[in-house]
N, C-alpha and C. Protein backbone atom coordinates (compact mmCIF):
# COMPACT_ATOMS: atom_id res chain seq x y z
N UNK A 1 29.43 25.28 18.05
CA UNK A 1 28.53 24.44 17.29
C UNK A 1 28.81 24.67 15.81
N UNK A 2 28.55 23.57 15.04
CA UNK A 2 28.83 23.26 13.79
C UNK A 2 27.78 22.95 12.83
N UNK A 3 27.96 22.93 11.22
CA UNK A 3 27.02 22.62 11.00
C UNK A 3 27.62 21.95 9.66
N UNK A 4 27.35 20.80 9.41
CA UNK A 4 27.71 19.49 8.30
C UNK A 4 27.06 19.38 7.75
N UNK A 5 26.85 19.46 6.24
CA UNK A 5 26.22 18.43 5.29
C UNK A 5 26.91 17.58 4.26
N UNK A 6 26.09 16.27 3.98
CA UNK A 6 26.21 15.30 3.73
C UNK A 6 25.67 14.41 3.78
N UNK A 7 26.08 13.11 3.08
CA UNK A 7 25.42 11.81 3.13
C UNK A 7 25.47 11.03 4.13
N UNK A 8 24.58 10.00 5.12
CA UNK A 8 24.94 9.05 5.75
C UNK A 8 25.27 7.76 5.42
N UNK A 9 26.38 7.39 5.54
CA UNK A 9 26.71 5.55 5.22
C UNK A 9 26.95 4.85 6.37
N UNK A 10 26.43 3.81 6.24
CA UNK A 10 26.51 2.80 7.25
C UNK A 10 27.76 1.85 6.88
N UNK A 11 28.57 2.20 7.85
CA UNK A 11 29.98 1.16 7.82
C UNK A 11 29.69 -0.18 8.31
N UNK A 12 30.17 -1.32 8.20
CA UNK A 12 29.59 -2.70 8.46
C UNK A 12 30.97 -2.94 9.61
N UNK A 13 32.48 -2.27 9.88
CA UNK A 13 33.25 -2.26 10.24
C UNK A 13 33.14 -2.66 11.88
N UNK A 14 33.40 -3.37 12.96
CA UNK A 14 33.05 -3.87 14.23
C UNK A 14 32.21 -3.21 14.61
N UNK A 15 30.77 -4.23 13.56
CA UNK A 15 29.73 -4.16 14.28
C UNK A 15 28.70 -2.98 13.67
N UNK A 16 29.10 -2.36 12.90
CA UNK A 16 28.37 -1.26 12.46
C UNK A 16 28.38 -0.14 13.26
N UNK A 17 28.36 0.71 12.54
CA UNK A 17 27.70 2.67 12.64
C UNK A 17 27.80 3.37 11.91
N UNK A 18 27.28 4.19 11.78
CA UNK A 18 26.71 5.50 10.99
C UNK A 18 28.10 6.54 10.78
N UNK A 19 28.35 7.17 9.66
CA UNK A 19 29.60 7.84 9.31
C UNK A 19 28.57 9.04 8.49
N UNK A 20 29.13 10.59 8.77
CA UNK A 20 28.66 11.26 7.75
C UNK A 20 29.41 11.36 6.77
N UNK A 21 29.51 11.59 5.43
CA UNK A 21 30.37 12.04 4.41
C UNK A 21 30.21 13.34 3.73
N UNK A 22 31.31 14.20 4.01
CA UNK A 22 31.16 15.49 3.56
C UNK A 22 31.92 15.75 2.15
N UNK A 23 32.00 16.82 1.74
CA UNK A 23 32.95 17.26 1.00
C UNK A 23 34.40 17.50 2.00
N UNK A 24 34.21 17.49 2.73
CA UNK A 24 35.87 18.22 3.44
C UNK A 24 35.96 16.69 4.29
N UNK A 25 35.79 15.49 3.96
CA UNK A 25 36.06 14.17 4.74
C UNK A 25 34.72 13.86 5.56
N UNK A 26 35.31 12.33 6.17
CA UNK A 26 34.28 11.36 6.47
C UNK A 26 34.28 11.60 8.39
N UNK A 27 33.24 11.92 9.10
CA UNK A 27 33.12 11.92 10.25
C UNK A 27 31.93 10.21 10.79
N UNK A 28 32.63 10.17 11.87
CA UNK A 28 31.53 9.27 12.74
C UNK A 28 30.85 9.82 13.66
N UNK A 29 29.27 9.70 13.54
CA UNK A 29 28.12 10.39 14.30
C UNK A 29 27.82 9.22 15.25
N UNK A 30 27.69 10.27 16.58
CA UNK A 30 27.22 9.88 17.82
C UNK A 30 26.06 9.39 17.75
N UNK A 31 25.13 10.17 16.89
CA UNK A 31 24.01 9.37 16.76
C UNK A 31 23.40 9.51 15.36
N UNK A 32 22.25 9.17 14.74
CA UNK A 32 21.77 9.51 13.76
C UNK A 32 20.10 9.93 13.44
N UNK A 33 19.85 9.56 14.39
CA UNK A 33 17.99 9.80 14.63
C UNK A 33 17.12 8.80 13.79
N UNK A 34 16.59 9.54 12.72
CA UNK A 34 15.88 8.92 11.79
C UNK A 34 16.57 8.50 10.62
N UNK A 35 17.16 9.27 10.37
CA UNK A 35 18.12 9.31 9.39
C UNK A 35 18.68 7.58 8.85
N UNK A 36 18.86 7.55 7.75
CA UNK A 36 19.18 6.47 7.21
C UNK A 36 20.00 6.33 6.06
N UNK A 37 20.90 5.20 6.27
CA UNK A 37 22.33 4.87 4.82
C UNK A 37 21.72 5.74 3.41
N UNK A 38 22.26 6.46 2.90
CA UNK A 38 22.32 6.77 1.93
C UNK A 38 21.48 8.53 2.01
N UNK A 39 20.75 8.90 2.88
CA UNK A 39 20.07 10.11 2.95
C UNK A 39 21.37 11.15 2.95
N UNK A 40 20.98 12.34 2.18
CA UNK A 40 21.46 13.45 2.36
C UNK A 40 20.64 14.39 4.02
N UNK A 41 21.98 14.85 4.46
CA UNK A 41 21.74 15.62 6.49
C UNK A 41 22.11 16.62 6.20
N UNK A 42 22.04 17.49 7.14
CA UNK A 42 22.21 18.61 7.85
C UNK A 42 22.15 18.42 8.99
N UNK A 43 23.64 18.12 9.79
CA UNK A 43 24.19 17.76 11.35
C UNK A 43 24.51 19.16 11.96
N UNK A 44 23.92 19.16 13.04
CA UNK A 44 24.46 20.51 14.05
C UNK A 44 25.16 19.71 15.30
N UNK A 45 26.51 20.07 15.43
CA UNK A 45 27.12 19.04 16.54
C UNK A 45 28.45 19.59 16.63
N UNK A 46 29.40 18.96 17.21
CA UNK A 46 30.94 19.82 17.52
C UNK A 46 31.17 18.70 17.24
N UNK A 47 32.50 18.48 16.98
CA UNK A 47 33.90 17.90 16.36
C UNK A 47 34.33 16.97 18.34
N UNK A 48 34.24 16.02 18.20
CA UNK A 48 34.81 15.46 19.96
C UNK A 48 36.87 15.19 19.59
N UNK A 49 36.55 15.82 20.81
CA UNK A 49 38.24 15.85 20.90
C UNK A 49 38.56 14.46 21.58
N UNK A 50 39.90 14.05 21.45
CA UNK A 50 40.45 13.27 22.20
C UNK A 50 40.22 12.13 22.38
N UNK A 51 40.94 10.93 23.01
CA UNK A 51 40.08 9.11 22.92
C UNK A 51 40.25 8.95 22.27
N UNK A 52 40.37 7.46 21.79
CA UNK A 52 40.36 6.47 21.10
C UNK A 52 38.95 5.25 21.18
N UNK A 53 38.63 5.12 20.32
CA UNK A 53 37.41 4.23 20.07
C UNK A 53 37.75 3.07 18.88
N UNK A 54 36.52 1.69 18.46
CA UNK A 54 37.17 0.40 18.05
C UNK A 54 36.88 1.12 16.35
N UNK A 55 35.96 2.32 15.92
CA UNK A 55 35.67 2.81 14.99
C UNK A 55 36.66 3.49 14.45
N UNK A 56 37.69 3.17 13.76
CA UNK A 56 38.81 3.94 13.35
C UNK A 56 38.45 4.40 12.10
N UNK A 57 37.67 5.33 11.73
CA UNK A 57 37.16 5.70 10.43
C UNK A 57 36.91 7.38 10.42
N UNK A 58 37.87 8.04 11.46
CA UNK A 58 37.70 9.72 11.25
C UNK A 58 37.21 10.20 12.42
N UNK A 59 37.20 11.28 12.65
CA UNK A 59 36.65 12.08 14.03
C UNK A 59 34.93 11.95 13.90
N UNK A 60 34.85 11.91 15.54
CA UNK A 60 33.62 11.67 15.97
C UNK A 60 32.93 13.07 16.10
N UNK A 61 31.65 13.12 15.73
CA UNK A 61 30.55 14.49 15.59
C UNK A 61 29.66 13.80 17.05
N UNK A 62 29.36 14.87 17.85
CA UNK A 62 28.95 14.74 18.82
C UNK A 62 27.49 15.51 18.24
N UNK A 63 26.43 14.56 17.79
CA UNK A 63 25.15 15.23 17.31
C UNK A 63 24.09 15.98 18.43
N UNK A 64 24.12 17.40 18.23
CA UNK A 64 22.67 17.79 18.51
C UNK A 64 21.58 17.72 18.14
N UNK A 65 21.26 17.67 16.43
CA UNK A 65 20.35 17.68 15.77
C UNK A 65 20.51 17.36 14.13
N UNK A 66 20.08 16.65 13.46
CA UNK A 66 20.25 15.86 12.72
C UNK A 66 18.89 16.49 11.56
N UNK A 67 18.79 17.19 10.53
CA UNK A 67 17.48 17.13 9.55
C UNK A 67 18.53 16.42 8.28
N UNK A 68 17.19 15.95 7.66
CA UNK A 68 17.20 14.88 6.34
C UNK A 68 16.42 16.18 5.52
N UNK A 69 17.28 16.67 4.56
CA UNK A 69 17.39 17.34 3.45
C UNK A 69 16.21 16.66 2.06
């Protein structure tokens, strides 16, 4: 388990989803909770290995828990 902070942006890219942005690069979150475009997080989640998905915008964070800073 991991732990990320950063901003959330909402990509408009097929269809939309949620991307965190860190200092060390941009991840795509499995989920986001409450959380909303532009809030500063604190993500607890692992890094997902492997696959291909239509979101080509960085490795996917497999979220456990999500607080808004």
């Amino acid at each position: 388990m991991a732990t990320f902070t950063g901003t959330v942006r909402k990509n408009d890219l097929e269809g939309g989803f949620f991307e965190l942005t860190t200092s060390s690069g941009t991840y795509r979150l499995s989920k986001h909770g409450k959380a909303s475009a532009g809030d500063k997080v604190e993500v607890e989640g692992e890094i997902e290995g492997g696959g291909f998905g239509i979101h080509m915008s960085g490795p996917s964070i497999k979220v456990s828990s999500i607080r808004v800073l």
